[in-house]
N, C-alpha and C. Protein backbone atom coordinates (compact mmCIF):
# COMPACT_ATOMS: atom_id res chain seq x y z
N UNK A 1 165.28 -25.55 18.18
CA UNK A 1 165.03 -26.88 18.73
C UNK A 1 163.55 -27.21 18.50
N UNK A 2 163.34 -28.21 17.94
CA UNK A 2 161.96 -28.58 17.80
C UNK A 2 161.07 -28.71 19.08
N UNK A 3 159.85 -29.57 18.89
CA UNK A 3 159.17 -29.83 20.23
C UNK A 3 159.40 -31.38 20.39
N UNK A 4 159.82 -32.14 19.06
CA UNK A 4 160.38 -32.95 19.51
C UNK A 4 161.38 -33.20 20.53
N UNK A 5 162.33 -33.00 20.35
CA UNK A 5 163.93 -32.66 21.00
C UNK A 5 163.76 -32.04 22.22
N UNK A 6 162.96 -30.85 22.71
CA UNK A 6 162.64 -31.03 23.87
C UNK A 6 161.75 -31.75 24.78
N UNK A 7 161.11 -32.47 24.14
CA UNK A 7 159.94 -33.21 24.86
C UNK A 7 161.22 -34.24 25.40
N UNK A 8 162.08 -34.76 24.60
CA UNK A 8 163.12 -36.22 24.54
C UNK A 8 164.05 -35.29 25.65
N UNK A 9 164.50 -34.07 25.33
CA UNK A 9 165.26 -33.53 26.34
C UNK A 9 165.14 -33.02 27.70
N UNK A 10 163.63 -32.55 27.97
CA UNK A 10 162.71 -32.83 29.47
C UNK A 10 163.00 -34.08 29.65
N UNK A 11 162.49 -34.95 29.23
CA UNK A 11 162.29 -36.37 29.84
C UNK A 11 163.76 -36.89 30.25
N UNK A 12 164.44 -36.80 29.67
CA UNK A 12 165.97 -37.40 30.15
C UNK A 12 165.96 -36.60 31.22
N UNK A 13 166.43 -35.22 31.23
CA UNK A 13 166.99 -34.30 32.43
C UNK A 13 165.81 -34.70 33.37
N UNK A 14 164.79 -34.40 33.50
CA UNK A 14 163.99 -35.14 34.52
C UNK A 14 164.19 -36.47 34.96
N UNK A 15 164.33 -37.48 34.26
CA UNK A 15 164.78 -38.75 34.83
C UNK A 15 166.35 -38.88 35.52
N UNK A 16 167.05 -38.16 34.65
CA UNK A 16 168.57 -37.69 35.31
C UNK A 16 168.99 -36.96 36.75
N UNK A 17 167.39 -36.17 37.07
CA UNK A 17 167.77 -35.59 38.27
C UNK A 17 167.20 -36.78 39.28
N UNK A 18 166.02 -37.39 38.68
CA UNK A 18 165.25 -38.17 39.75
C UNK A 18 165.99 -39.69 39.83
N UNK A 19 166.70 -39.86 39.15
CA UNK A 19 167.85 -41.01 39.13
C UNK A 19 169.07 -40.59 40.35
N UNK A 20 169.08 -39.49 40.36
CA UNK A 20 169.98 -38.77 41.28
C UNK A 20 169.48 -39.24 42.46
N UNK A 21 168.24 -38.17 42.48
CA UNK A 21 167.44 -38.23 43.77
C UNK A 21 167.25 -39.34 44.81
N UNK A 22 166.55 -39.99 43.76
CA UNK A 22 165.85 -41.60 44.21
C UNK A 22 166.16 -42.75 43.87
N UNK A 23 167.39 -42.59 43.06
CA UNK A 23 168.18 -44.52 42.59
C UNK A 23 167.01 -44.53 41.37
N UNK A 24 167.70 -45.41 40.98
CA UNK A 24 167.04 -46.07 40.03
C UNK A 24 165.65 -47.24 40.02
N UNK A 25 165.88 -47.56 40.93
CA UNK A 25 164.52 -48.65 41.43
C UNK A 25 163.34 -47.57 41.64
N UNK A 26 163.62 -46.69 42.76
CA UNK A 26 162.58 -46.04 43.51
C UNK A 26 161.91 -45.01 42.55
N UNK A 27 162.42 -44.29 41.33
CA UNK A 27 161.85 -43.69 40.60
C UNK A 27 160.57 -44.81 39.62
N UNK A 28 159.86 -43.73 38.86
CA UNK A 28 158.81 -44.66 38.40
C UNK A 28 158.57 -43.66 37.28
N UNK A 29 158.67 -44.39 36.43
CA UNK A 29 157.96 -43.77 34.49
C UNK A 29 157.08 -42.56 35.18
N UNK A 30 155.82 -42.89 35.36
CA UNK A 30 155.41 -41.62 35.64
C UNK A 30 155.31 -40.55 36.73
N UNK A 31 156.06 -40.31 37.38
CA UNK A 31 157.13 -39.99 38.29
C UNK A 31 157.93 -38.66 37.20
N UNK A 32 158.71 -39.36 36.63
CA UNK A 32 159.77 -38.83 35.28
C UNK A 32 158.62 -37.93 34.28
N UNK A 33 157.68 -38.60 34.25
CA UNK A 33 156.28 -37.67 32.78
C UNK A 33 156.05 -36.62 33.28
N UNK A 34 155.66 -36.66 35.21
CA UNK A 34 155.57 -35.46 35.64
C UNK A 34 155.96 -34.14 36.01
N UNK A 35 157.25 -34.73 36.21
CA UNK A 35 158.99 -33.99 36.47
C UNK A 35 158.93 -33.22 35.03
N UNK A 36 158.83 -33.83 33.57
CA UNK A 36 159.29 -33.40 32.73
C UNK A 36 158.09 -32.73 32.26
N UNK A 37 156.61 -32.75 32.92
CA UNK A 37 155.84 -31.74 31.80
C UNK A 37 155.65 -32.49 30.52
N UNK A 38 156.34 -33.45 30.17
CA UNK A 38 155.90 -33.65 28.44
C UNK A 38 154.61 -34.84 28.40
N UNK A 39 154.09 -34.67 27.12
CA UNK A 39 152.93 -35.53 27.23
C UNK A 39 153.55 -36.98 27.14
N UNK A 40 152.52 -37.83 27.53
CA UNK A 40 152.47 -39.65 28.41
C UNK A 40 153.12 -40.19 27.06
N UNK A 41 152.40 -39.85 25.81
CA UNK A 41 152.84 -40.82 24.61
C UNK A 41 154.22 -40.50 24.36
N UNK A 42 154.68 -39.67 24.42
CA UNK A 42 156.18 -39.25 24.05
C UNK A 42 157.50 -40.02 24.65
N UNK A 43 156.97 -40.36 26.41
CA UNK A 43 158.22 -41.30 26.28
C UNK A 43 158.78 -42.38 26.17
N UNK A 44 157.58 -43.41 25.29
CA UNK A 44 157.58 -44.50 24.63
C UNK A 44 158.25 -44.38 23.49
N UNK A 45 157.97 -43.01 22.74
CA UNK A 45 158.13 -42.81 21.10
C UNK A 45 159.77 -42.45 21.13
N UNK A 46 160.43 -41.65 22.29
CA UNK A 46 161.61 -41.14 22.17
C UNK A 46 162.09 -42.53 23.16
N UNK A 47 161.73 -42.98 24.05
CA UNK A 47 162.64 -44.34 24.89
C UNK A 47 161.78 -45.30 24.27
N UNK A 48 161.84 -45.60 23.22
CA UNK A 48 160.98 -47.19 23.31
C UNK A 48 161.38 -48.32 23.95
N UNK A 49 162.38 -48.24 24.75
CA UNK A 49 163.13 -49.47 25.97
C UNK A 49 162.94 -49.01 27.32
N UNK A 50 162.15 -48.05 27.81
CA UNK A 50 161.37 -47.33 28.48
C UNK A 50 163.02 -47.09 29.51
N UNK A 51 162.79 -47.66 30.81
CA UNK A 51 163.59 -46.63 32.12
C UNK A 51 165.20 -47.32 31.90
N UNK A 52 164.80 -48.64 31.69
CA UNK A 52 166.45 -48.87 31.08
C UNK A 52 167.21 -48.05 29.93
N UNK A 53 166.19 -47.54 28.88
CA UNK A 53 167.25 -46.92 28.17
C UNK A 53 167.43 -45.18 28.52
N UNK A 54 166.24 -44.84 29.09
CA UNK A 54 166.05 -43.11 30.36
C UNK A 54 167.74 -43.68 30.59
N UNK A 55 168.18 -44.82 31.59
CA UNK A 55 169.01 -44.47 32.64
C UNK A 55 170.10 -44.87 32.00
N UNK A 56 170.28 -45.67 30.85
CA UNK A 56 171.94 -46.08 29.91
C UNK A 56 171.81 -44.43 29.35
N UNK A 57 170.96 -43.61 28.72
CA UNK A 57 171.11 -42.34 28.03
C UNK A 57 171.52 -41.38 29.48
N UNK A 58 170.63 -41.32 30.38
CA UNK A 58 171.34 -40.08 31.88
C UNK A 58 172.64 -40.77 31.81
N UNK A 59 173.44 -41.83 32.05
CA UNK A 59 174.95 -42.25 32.47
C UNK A 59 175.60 -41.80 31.47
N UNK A 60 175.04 -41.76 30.30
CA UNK A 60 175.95 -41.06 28.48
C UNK A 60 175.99 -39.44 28.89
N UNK A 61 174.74 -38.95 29.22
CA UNK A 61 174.78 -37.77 28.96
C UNK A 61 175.78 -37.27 30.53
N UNK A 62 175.74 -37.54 31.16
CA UNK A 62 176.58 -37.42 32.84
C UNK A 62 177.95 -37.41 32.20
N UNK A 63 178.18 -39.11 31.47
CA UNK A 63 179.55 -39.22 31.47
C UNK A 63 180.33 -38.10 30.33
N UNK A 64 179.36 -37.66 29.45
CA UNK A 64 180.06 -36.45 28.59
C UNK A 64 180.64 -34.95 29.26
N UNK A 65 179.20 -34.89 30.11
CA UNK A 65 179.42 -33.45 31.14
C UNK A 65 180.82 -33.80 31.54
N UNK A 66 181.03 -34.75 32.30
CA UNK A 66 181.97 -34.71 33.57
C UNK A 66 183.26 -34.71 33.02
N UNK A 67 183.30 -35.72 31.86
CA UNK A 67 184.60 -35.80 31.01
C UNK A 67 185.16 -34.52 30.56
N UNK A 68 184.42 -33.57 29.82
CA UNK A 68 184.62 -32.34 29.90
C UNK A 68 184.96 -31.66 30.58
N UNK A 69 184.28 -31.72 32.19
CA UNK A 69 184.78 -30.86 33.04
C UNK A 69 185.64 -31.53 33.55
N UNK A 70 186.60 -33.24 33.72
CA UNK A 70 187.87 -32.98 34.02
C UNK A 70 188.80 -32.64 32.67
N UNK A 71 188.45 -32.72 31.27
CA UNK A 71 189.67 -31.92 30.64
C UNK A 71 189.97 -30.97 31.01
N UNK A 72 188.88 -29.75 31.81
CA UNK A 72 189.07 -28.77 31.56
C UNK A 72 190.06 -28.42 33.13
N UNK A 73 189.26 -28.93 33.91
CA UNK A 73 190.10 -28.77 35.09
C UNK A 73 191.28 -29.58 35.52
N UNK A 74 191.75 -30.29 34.43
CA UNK A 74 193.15 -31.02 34.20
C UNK A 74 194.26 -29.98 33.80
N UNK A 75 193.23 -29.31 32.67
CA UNK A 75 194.36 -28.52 32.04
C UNK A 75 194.61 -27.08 32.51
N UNK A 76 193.75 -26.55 33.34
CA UNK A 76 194.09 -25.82 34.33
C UNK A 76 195.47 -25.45 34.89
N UNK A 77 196.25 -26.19 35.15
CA UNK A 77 197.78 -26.23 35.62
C UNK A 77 198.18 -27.57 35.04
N UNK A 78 199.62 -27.48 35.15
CA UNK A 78 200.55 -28.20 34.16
C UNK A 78 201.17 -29.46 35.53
N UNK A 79 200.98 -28.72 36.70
CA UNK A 79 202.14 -29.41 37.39
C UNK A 79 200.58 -31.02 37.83
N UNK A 80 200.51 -32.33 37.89
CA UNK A 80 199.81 -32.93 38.24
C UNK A 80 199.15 -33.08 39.54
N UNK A 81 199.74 -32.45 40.37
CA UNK A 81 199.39 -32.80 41.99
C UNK A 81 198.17 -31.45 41.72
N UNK A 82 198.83 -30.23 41.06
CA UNK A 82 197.83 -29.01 41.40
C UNK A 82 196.40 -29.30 40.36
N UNK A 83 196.99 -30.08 39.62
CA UNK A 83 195.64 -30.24 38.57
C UNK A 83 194.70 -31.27 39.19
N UNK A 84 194.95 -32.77 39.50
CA UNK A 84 194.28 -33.55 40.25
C UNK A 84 193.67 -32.64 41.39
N UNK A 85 194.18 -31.68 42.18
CA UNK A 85 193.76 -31.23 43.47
C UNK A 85 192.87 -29.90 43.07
N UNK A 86 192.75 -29.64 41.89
CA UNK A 86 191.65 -28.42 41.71
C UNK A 86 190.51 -29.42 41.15
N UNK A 87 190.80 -30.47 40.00
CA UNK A 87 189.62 -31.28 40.06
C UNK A 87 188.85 -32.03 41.02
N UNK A 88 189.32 -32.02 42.12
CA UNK A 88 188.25 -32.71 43.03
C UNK A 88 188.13 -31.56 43.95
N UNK A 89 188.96 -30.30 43.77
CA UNK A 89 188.18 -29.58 44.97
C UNK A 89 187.20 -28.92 44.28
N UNK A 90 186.83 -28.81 42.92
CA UNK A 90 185.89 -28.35 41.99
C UNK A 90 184.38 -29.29 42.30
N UNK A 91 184.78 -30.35 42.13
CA UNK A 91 183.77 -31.37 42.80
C UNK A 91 183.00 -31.02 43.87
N UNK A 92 184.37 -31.29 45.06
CA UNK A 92 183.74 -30.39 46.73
C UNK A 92 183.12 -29.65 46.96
N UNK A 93 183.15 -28.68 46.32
CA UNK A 93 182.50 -26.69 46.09
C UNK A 93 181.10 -27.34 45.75
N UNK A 94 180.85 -28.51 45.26
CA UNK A 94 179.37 -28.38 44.51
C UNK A 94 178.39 -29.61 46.19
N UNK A 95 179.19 -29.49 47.59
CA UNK A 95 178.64 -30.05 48.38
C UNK A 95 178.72 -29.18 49.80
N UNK A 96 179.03 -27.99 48.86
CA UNK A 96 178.69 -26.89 50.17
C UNK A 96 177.86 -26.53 50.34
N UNK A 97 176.97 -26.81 49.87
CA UNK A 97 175.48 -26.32 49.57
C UNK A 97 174.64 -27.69 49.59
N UNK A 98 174.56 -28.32 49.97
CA UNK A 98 174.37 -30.06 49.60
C UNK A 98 172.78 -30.12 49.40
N UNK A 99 171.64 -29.55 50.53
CA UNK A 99 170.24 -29.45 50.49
C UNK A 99 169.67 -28.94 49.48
N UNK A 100 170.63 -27.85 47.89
CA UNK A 100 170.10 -27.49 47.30
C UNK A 100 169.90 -28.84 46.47
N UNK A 101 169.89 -29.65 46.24
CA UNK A 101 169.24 -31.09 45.34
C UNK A 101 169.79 -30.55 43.93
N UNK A 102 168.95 -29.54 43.14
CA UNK A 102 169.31 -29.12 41.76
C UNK A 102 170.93 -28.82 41.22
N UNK A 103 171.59 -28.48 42.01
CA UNK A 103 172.95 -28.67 41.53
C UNK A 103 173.62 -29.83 41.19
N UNK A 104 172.67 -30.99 41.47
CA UNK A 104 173.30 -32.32 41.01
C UNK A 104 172.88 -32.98 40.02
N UNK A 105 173.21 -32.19 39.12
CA UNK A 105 172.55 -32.55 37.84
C UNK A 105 172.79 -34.29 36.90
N UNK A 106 174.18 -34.23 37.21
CA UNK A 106 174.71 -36.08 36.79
C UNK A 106 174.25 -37.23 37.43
N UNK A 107 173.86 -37.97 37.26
CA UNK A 107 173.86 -39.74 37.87
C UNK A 107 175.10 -39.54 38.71
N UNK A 108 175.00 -39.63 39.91
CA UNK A 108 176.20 -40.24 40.59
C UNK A 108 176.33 -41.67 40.31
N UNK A 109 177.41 -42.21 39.54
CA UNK A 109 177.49 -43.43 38.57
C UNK A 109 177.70 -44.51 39.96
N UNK A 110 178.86 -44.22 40.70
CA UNK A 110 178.95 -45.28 42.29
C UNK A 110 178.06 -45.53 42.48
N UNK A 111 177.05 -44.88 43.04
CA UNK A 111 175.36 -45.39 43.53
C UNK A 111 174.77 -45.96 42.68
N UNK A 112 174.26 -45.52 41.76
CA UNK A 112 173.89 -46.24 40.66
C UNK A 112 174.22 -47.80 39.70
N UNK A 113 175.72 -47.48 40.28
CA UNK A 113 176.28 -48.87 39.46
C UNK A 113 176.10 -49.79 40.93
N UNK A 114 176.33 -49.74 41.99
CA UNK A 114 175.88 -49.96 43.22
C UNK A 114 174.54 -51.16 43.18
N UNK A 115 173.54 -50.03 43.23
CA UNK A 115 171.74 -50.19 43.05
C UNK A 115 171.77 -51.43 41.79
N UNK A 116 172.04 -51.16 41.03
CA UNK A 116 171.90 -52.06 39.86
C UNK A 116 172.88 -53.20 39.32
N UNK A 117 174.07 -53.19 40.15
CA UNK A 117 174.98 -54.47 39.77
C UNK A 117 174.21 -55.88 39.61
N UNK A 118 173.89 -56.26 40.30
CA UNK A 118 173.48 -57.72 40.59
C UNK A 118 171.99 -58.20 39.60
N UNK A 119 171.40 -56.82 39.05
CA UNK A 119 169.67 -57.15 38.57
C UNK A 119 170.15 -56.06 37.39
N UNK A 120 170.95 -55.92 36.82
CA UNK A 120 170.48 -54.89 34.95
C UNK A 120 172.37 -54.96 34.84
N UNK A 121 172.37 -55.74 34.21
CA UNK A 121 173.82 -55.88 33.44
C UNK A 121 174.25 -54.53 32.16
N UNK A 122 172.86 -54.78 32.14
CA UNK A 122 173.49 -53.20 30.82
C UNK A 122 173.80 -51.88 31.91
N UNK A 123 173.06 -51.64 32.58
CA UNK A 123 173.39 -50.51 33.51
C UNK A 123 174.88 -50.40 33.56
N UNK A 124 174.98 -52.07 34.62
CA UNK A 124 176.48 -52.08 35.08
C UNK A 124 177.33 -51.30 33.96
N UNK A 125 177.41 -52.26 33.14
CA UNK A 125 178.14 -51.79 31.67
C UNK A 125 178.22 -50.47 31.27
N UNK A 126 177.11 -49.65 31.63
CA UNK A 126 177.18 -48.59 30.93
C UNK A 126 178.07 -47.69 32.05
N UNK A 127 178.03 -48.08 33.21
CA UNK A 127 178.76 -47.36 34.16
C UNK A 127 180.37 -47.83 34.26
N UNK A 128 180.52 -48.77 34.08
CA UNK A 128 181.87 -49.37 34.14
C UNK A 128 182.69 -48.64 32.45
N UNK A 129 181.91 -48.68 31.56
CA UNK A 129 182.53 -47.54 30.37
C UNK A 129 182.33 -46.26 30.39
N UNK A 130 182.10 -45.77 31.83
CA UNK A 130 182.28 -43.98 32.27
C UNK A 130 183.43 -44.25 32.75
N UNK A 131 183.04 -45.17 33.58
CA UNK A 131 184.36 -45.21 34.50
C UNK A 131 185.98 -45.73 34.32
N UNK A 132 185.78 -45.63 33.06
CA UNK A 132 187.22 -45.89 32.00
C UNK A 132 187.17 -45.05 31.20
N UNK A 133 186.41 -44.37 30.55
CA UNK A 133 186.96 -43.14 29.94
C UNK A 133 187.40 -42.14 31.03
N UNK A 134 187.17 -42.30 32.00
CA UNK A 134 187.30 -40.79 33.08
C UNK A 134 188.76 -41.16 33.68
N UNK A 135 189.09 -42.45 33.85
CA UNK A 135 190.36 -43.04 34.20
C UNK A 135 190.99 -42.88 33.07
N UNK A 136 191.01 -42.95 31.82
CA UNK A 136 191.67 -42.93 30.59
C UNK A 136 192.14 -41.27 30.92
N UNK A 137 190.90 -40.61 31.34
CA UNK A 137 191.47 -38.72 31.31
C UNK A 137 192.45 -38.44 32.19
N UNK A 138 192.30 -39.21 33.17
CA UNK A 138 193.24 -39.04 34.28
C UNK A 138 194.75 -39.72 34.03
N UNK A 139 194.92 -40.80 33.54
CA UNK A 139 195.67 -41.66 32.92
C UNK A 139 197.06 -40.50 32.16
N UNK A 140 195.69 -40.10 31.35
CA UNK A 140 196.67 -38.96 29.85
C UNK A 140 197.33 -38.12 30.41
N UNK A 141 196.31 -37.16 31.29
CA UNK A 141 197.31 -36.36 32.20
C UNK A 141 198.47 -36.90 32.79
N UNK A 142 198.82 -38.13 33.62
CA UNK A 142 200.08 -38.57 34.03
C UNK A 142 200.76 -38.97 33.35
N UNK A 143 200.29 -39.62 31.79
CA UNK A 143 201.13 -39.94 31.07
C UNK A 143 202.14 -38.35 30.36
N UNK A 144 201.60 -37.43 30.24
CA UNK A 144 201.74 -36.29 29.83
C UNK A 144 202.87 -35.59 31.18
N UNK A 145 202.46 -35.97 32.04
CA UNK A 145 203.55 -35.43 32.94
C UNK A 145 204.46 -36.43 33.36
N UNK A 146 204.80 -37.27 32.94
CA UNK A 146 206.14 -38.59 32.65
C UNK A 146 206.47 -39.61 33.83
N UNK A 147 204.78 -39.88 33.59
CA UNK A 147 204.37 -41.18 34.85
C UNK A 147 204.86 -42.35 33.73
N UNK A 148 205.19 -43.67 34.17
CA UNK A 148 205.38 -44.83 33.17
C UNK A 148 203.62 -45.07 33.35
N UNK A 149 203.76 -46.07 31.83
CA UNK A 149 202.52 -46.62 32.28
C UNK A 149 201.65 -47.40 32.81
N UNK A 150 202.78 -48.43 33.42
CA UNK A 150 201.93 -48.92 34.98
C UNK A 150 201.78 -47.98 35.85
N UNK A 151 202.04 -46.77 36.49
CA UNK A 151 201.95 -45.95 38.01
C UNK A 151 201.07 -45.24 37.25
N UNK A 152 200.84 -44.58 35.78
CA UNK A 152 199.73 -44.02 35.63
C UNK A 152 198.92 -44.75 35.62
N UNK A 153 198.90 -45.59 35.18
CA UNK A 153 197.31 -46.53 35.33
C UNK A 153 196.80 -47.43 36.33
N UNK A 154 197.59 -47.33 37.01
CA UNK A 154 197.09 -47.58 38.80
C UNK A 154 197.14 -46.45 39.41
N UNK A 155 197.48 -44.91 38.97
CA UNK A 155 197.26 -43.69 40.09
C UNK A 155 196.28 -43.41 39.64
N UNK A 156 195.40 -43.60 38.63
CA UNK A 156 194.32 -43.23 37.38
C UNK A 156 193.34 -43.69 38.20
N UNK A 157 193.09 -45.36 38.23
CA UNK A 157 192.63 -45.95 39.00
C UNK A 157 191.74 -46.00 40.19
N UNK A 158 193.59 -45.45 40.99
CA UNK A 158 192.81 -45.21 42.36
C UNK A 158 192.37 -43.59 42.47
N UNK A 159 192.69 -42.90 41.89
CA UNK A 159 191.72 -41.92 41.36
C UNK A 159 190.35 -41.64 41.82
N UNK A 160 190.32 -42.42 40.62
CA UNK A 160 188.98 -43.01 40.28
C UNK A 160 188.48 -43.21 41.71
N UNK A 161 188.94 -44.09 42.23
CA UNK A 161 187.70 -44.50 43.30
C UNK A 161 187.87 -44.09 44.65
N UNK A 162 188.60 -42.83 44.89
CA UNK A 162 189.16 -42.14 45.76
C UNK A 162 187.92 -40.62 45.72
N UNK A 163 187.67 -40.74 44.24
CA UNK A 163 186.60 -39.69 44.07
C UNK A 163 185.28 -40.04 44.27
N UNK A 164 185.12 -41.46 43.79
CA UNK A 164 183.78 -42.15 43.95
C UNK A 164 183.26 -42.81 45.71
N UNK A 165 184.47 -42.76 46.19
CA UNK A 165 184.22 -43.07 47.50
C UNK A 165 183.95 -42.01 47.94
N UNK A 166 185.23 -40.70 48.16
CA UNK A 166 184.77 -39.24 48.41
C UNK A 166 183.45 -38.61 47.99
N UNK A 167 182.54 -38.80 46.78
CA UNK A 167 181.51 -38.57 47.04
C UNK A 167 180.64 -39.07 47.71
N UNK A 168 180.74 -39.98 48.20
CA UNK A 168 179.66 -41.07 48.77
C UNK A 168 179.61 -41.01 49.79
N UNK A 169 180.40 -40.60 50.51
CA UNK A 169 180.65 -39.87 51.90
C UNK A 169 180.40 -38.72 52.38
N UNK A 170 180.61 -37.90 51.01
CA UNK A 170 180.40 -36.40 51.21
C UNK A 170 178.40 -36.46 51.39
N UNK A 171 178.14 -37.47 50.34
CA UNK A 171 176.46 -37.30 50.44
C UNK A 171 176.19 -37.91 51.76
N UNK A 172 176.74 -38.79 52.26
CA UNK A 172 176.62 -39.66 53.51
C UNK A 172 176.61 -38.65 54.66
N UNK A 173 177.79 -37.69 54.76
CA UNK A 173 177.98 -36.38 55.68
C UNK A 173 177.22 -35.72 55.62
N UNK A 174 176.80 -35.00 54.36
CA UNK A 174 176.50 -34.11 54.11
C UNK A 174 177.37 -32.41 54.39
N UNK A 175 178.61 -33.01 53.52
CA UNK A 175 179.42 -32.07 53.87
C UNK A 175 180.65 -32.83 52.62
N UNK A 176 181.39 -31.44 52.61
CA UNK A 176 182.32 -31.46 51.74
C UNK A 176 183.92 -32.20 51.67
N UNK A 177 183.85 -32.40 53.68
CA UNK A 177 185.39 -32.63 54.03
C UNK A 177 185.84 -34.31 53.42
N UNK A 178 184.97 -35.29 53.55
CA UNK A 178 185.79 -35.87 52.84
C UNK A 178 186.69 -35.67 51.17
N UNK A 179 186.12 -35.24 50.09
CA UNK A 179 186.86 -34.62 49.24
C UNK A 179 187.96 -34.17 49.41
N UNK A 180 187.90 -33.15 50.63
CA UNK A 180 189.10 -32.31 51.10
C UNK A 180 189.96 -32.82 51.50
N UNK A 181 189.75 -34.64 52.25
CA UNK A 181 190.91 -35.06 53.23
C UNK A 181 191.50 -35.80 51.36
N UNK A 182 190.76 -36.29 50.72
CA UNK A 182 191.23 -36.64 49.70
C UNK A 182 192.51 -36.03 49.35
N UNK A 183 191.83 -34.66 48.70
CA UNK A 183 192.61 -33.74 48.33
C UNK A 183 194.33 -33.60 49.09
N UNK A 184 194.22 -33.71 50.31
CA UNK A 184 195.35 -34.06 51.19
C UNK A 184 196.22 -34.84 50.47
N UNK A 185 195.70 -36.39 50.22
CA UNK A 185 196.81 -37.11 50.19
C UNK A 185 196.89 -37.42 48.64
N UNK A 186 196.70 -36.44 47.77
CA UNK A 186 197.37 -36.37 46.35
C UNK A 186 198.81 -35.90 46.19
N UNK A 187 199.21 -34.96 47.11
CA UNK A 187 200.64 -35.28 46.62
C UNK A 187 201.19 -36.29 47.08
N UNK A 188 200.79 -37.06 48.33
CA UNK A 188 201.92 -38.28 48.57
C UNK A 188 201.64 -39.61 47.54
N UNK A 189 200.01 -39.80 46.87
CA UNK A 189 199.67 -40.69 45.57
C UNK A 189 200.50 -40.17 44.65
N UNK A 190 200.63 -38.99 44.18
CA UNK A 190 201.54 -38.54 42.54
C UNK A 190 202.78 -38.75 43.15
N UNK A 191 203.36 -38.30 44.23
CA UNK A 191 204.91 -38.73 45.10
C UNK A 191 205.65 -39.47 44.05
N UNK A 192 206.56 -39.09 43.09
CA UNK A 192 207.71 -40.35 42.41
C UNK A 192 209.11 -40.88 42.84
């Protein structure tokens, strides 16, 4: 890896955690220079669209992680109720520990798309196309287990925002159980 590529790759993961941390407003360019250690000129040369394009690149690089980790914990089990219910209790596990900060390595995209709806349209955008590929993953799986495709793409859906609410609560608690009550009522959502 060059010193390029990491100077560009500090600076994202630093802005990615402090996007976490502190929203997107409350962080500040140099804030992110300091987090990342890399020198001042560099994150003009690698972001030349400065914190707007830091925070459309953290929502790319988030939405790849996560997509990954629900293929993987989709395909885990075959039957849908057990696969949906290990992917969000996989989620949960990472809010038992909640004060450690560093385990939250992704943009939580809800907050974020939240903070920025009304004042950065590209943001929105860039969060509203996570949040359809991750429904598309969820989608495949039900289509794969012989949902039609209206009930998969409204169980996909509410999914979706069954997880995004469940986290938002869980950070709100500071605790894991909402996820868990989630987790509850997935078999009566998959129910055919």
């Amino acid at each position: 890896m060059s010193s390029k590529e990491t100077s560009r790759e500090k600076i994202l993961e630093a802005a990615t955690l402090l996007f976490h941390l502190k929203g997107y407003h409350a962080t500040g360019l140099s804030e992110i220079l300091k987090e990342s250690g890399a020198p001042k000129g560099s994150l003009y040369y690698h972001f030349p669209n400065g914190k707007e394009q830091l925070a459309i690149e953290a929502i790319n690089l988030s939405a790849k992680t996560i997509s990954t980790a629900i293929k993987e914990n989709l395909a885990t089990y075959d039957d849908p109720v057990e696969a949906f219910q290990y992917h969000i209790g996989t989620i949960a596990e990472r809010f038992k520990d909640i004060e450690r900060k560093t385990q939250f390595k992704n943009v939580p995209l809800g907050l974020l798309a939240m903070e920025t709806v009304f004042v950065n349209e590209n943001l929105r955008q860039a969060c509203e196309e996570t949040f359809i590929i991750w429904e598309k993953l969820f989608y495949d799986k039900l289509r794969m287990s012989g949902y039609s495709e209206d009930r998969a793409c409204l169980i996909s859906e509410t999914i979706s925002a069954l997880i995004e609410g469940g986290v938002t609560l869980c950070f709100t608690k500071k605790s894991s159980e909402p996820l868990h009550h989630v987790n509850k009522m997935i078999p009566l959502l998959l129910s055919q």
